[in-house]
PDB file of N, CA and C in Angstrom:
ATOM      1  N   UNK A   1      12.804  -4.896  -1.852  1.00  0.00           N
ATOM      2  CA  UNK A   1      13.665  -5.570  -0.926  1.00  0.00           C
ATOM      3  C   UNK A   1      13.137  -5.419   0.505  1.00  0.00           C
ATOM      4  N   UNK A   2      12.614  -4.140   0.327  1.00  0.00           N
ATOM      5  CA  UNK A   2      12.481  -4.152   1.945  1.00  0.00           C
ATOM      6  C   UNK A   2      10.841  -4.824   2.485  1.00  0.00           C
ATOM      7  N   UNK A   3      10.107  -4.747   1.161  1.00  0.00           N
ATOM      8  CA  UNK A   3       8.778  -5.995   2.024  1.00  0.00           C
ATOM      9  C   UNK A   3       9.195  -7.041   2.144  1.00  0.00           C
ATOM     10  N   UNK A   4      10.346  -7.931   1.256  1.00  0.00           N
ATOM     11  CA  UNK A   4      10.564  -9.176   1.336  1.00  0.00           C
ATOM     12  C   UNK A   4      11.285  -9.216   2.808  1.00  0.00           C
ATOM     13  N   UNK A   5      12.135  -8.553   3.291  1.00  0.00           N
ATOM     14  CA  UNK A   5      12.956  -7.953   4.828  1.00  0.00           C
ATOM     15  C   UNK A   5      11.672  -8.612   5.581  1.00  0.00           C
ATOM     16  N   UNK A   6      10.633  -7.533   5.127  1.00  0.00           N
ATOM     17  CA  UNK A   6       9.688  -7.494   6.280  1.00  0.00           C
ATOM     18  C   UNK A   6       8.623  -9.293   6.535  1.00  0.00           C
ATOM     19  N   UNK A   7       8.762  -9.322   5.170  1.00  0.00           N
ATOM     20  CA  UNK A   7       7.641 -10.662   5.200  1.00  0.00           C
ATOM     21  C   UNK A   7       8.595 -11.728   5.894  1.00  0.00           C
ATOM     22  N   UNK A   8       9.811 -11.667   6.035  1.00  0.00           N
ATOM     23  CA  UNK A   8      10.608 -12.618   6.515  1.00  0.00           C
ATOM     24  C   UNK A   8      10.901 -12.280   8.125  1.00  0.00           C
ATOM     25  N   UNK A   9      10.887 -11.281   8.539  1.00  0.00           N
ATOM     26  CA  UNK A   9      11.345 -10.705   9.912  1.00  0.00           C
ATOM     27  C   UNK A   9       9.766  -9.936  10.442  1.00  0.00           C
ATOM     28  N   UNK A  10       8.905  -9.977  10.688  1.00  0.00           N
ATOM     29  CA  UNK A  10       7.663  -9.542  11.395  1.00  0.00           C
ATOM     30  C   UNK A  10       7.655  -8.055  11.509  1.00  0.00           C
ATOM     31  N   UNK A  11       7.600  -7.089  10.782  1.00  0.00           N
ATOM     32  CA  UNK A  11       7.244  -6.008  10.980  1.00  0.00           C
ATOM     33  C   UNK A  11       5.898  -5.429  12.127  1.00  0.00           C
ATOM     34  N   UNK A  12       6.082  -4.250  12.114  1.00  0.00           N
ATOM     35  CA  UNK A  12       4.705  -4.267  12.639  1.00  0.00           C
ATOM     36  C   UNK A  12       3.761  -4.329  11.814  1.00  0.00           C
ATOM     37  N   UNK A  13       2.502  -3.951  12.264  1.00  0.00           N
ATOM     38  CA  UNK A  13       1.425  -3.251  10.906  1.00  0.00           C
ATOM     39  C   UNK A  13       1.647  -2.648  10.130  1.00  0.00           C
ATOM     40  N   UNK A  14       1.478  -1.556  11.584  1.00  0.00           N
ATOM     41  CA  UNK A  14       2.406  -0.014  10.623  1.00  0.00           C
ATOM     42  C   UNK A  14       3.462  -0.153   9.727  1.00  0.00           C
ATOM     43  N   UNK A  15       4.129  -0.763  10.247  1.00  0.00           N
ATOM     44  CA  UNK A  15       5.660  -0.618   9.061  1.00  0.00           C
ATOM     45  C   UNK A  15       5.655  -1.387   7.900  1.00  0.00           C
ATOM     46  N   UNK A  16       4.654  -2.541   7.745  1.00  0.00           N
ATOM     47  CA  UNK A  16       4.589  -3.063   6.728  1.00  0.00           C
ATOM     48  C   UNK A  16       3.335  -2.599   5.738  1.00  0.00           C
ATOM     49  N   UNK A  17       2.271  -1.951   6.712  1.00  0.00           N
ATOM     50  CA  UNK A  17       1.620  -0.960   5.616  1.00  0.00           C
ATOM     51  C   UNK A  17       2.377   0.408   5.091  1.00  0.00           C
ATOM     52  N   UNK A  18       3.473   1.023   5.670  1.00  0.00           N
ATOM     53  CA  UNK A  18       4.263   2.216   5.549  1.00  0.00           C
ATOM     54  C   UNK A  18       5.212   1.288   4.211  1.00  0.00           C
ATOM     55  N   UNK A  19       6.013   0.309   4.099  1.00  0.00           N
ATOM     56  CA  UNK A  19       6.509   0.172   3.257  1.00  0.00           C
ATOM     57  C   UNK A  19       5.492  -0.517   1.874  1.00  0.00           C
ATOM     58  N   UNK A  20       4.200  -0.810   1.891  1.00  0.00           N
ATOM     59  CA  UNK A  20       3.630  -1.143   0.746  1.00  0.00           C
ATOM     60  C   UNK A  20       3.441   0.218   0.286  1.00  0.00           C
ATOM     61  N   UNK A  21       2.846   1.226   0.807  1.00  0.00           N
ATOM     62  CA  UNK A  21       2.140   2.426   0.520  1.00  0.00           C
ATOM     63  C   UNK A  21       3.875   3.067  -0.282  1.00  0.00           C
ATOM     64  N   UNK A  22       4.827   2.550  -0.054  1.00  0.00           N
ATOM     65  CA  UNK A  22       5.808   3.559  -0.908  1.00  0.00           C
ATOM     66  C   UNK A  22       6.291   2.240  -2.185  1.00  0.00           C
ATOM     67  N   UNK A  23       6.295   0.939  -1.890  1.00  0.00           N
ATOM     68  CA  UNK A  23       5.542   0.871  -3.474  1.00  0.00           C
ATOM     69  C   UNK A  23       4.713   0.754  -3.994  1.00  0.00           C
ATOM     70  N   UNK A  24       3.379   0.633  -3.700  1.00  0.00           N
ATOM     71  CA  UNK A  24       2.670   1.173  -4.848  1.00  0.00           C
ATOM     72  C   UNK A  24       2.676   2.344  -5.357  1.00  0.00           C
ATOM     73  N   UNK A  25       3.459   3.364  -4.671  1.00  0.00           N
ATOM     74  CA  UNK A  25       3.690   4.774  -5.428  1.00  0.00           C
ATOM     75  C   UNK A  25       4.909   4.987  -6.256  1.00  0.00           C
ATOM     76  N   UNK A  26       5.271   3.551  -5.651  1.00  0.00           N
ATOM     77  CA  UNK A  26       6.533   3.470  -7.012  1.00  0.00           C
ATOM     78  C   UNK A  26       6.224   2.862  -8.322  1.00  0.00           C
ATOM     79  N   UNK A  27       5.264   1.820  -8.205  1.00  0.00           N
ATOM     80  CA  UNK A  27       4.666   0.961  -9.018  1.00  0.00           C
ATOM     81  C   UNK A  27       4.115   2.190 -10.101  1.00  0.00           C
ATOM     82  N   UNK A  28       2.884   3.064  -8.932  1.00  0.00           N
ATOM     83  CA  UNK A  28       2.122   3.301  -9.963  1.00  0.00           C
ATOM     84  C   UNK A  28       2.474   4.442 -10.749  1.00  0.00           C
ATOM     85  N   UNK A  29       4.125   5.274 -10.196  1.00  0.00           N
ATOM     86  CA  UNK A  29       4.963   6.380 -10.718  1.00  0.00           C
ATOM     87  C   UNK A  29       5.154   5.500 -12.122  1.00  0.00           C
ATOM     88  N   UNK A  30       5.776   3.917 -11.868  1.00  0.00           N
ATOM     89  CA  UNK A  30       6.554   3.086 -13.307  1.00  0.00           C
ATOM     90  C   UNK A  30       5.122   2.972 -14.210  1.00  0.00           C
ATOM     91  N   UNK A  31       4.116   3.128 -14.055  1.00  0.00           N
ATOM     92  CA  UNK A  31       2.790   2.362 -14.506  1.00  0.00           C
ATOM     93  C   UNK A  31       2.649   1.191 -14.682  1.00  0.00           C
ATOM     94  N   UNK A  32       2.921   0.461 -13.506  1.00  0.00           N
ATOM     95  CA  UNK A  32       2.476  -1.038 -13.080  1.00  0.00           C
ATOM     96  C   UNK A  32       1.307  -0.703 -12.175  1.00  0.00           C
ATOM     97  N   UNK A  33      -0.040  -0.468 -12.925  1.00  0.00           N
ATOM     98  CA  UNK A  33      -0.975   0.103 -12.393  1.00  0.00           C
ATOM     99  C   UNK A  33      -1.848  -1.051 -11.196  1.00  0.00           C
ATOM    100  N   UNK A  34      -1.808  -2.377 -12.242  1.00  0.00           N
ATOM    101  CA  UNK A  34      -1.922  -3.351 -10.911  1.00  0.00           C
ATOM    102  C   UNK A  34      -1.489  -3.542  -9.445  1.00  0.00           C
ATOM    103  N   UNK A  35      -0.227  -3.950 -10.093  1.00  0.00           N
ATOM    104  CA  UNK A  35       0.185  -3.972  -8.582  1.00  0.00           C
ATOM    105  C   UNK A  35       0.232  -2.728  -7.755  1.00  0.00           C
ATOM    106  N   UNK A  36       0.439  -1.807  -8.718  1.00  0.00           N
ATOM    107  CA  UNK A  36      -0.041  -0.480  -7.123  1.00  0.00           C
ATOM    108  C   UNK A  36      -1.124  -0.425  -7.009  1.00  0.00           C
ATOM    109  N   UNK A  37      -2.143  -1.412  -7.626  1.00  0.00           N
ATOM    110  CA  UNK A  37      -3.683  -1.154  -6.518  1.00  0.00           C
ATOM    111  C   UNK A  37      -3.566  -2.272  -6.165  1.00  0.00           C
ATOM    112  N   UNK A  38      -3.022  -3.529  -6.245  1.00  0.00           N
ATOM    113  CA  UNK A  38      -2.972  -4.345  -5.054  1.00  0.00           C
ATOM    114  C   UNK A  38      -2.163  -3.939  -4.137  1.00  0.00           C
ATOM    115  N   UNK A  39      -0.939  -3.364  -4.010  1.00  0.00           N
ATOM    116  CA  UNK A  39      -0.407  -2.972  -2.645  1.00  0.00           C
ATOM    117  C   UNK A  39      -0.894  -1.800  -1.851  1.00  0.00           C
ATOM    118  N   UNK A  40      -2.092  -1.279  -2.669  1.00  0.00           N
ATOM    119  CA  UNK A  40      -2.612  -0.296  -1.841  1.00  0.00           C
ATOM    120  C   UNK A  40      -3.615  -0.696  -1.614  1.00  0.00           C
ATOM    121  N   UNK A  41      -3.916  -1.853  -2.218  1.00  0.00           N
ATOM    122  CA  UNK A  41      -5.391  -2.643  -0.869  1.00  0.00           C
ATOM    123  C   UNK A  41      -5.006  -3.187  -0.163  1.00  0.00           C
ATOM    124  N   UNK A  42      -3.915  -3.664  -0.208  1.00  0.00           N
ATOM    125  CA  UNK A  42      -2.932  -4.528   1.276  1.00  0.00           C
ATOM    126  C   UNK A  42      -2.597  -3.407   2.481  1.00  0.00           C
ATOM    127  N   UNK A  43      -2.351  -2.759   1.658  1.00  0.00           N
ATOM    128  CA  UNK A  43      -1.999  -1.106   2.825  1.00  0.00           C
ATOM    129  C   UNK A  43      -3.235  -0.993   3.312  1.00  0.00           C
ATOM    130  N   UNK A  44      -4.128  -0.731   2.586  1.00  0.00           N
ATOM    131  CA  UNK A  44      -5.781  -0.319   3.564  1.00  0.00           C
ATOM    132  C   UNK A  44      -5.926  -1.183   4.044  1.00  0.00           C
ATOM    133  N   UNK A  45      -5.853  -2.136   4.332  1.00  0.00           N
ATOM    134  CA  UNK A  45      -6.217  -3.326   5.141  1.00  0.00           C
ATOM    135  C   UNK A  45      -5.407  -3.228   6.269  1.00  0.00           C
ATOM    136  N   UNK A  46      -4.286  -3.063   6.206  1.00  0.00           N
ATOM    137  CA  UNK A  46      -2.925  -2.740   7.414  1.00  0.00           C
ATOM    138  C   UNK A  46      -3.753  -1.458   8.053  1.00  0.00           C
ATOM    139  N   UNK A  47      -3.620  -0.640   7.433  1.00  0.00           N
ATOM    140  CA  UNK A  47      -3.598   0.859   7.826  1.00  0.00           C
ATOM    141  C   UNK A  47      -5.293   0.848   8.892  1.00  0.00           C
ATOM    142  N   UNK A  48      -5.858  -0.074   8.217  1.00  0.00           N
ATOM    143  CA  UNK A  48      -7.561  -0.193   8.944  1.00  0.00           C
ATOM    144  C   UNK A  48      -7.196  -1.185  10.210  1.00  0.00           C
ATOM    145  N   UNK A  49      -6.400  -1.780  10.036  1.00  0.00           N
ATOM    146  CA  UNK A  49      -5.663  -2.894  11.558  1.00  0.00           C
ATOM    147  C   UNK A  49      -5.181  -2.366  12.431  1.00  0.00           C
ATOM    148  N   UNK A  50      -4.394  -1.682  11.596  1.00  0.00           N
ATOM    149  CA  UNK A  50      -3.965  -0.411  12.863  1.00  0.00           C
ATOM    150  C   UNK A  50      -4.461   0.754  13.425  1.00  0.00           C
ATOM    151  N   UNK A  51      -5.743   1.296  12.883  1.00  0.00           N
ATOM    152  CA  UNK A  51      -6.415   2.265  13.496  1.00  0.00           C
ATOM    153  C   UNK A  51      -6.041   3.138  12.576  1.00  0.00           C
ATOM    154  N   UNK A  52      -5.038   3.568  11.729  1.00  0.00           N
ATOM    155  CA  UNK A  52      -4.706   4.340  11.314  1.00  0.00           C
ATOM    156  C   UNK A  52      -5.700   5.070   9.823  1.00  0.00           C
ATOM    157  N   UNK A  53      -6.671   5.907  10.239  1.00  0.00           N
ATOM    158  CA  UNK A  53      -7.667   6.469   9.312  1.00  0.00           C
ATOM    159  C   UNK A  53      -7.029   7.317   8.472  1.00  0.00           C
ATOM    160  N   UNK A  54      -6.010   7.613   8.288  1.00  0.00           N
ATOM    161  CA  UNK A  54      -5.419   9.028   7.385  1.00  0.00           C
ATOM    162  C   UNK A  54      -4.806   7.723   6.283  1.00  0.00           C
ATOM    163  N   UNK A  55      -4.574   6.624   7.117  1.00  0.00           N
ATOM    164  CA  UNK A  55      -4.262   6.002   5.506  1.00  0.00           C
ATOM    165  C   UNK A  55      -5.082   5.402   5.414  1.00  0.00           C
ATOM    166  N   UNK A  56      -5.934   4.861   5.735  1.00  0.00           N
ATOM    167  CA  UNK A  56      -7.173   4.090   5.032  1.00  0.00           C
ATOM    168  C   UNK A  56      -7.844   5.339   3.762  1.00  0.00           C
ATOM    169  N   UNK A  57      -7.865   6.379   4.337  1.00  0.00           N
ATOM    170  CA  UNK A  57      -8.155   7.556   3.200  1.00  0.00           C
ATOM    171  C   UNK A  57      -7.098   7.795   1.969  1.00  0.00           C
ATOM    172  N   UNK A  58      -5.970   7.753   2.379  1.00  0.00           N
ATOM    173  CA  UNK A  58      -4.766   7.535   1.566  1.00  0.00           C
ATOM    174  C   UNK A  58      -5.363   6.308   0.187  1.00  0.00           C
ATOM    175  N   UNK A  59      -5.302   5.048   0.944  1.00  0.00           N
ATOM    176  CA  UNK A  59      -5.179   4.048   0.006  1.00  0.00           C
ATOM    177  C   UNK A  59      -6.561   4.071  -0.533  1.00  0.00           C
ATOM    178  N   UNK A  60      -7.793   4.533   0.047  1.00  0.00           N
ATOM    179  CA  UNK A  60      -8.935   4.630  -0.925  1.00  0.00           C
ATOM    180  C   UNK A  60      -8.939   5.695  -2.114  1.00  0.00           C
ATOM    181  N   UNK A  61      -8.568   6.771  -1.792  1.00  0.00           N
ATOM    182  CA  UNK A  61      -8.545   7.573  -2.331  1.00  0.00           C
ATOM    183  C   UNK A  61      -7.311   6.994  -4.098  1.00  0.00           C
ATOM    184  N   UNK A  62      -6.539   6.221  -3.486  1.00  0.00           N
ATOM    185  CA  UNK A  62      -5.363   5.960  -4.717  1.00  0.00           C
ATOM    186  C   UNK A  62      -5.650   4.594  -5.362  1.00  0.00           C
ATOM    187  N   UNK A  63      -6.526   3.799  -5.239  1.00  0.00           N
ATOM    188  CA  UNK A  63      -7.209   2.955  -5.607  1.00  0.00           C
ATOM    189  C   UNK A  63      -8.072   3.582  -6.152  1.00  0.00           C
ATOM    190  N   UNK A  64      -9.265   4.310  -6.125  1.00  0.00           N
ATOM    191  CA  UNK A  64      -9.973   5.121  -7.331  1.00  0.00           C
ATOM    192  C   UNK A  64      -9.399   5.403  -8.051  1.00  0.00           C
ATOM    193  N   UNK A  65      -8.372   5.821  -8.297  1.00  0.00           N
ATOM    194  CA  UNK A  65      -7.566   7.340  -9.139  1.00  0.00           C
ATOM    195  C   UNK A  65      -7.109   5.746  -9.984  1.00  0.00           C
ATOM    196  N   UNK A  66      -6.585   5.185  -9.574  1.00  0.00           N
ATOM    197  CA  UNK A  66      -5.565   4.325 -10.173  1.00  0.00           C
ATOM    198  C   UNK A  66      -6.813   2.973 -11.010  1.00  0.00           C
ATOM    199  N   UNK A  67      -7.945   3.225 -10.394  1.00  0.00           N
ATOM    200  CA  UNK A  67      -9.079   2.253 -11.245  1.00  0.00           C
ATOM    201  C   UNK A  67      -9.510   3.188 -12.675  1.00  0.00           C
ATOM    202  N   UNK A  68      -9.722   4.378 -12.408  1.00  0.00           N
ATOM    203  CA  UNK A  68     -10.031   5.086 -12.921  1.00  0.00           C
ATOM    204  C   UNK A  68      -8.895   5.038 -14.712  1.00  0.00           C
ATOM    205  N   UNK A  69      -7.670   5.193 -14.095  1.00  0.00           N
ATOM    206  CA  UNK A  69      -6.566   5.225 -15.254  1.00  0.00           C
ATOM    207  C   UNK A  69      -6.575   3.895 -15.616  1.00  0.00           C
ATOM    208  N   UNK A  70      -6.972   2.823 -15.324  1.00  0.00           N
ATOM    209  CA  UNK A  70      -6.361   1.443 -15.524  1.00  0.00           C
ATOM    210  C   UNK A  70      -7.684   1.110 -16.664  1.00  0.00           C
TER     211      UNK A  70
END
């Protein structure tokens, strides 16, 4: 609910890479292993827009793990 919020009302970067990065950890908790590595390449892409390097490490790091199981 709350990316659709966001895709409709302009978040920032940040906040719309902050709300993908908590589902794909919901996704990939349910094992919808896809889509939590597509929303965590959408997040690295945010998170790299925004300068923000602790999640670009975040979402690389959970994109391996999650290629790895898939």
């Amino acid at each position: 609910m709350v990316l659709e919020y966001y895709r409709g009302t302009p978040p920032t970067t940040l906040e719309m890479a902050n709300a993908l990065r908590v589902m794909a950890m919901a996704e990939a908790a349910a094992g919808e292993l896809d889509s939590a590595m597509t929303h965590w390449r959408e997040a690295r892409t945010l998170y790299h827009d925004a300068g923000i390097a602790d999640g670009v490490l975040e979402a690389d790091r959970h994109v391996a793990l999650l290629s790895t199981a898939a």
